[in-house]
Protein backbone atom coordinates (compact mmCIF):
# COMPACT_ATOMS: atom_id res chain seq x y z
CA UNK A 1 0.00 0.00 0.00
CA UNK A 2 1.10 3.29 -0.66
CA UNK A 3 1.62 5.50 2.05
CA UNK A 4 -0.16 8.73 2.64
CA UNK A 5 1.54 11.82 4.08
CA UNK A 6 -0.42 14.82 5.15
CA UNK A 7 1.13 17.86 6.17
CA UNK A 8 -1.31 20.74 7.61
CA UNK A 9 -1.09 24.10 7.02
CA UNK A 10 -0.58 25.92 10.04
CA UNK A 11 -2.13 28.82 9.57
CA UNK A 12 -4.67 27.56 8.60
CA UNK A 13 -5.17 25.25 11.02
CA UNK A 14 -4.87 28.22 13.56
CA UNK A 15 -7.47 30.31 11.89
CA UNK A 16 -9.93 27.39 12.29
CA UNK A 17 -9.20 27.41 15.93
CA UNK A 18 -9.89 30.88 16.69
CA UNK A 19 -12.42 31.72 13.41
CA UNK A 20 -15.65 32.20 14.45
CA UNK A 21 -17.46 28.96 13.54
CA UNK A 22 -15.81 27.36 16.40
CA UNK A 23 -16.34 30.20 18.72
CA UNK A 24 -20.24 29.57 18.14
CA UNK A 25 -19.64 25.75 18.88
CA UNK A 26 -17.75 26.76 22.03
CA UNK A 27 -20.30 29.25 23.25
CA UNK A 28 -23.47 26.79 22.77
CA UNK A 29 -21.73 23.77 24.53
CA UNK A 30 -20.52 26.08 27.08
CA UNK A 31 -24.11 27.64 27.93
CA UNK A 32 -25.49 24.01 27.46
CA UNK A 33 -23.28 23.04 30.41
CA UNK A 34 -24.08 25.80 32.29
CA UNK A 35 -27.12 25.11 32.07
CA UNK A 36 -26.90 21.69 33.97
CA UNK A 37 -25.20 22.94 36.15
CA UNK A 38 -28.27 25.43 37.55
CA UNK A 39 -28.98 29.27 38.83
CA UNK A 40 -25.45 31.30 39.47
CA UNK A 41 -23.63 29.99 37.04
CA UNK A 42 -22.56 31.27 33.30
CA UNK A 43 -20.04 31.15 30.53
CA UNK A 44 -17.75 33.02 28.51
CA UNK A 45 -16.03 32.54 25.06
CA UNK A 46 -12.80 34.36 24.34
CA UNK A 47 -9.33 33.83 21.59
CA UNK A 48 -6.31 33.22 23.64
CA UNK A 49 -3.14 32.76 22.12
CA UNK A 50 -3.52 29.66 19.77
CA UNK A 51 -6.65 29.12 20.11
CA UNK A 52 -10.66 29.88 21.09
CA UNK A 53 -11.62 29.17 24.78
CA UNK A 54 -14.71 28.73 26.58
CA UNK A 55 -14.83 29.28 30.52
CA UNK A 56 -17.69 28.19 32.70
CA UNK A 57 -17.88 29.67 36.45
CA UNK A 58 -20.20 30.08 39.41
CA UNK A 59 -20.89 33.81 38.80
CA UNK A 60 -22.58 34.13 42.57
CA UNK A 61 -21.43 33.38 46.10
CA UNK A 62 -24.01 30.87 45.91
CA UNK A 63 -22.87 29.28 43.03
CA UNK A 64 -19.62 29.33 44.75
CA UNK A 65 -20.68 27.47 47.92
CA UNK A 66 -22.66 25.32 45.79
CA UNK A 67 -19.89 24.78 43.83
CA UNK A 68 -17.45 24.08 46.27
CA UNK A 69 -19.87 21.30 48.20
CA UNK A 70 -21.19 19.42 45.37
CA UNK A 71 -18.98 19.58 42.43
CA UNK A 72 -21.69 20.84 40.27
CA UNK A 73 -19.13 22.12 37.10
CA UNK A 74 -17.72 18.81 37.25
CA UNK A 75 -20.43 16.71 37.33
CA UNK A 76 -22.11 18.81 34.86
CA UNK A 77 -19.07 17.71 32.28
CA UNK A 78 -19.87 14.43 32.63
């Protein structure tokens, strides 16, 4: 068989990680989970360096405390 060698574009590949098509992915499964996870909590979607990010976090002190007891953004990954 013949073998098959890919090599990937860099920038290209970088400006799929931080274009705006997966910034929309990243914000809907980031509200989805925060979501699950209840009242207090929300999300953010930003570019960092290499690549888009999405951030989840208890935005109250309840969220906090509930956070801190139960787990909730973990669980909520699963």
């Amino acid at each position: 068989m013949n073998k098959v060698r890919i090599k990937l574009h860099s920038a290209g590949v970088r400006a799929l990680l931080k274009g705006a098509e997966m910034r929309d992915i990243l914000k809907e499964q980031a509200a989805a989970v925060a979501a699950r996870c209840g009242d207090g909590y929300e999300s953010r979607v930003g570019v960092a360096k290499k690549r888009a990010v999405a951030d989840i976090y208890p935005a109250t002190a309840d969220a906090r405390r509930d956070n801190y007891k139960n787990n909730t953004l973990e669980k909520a990954l699963k």
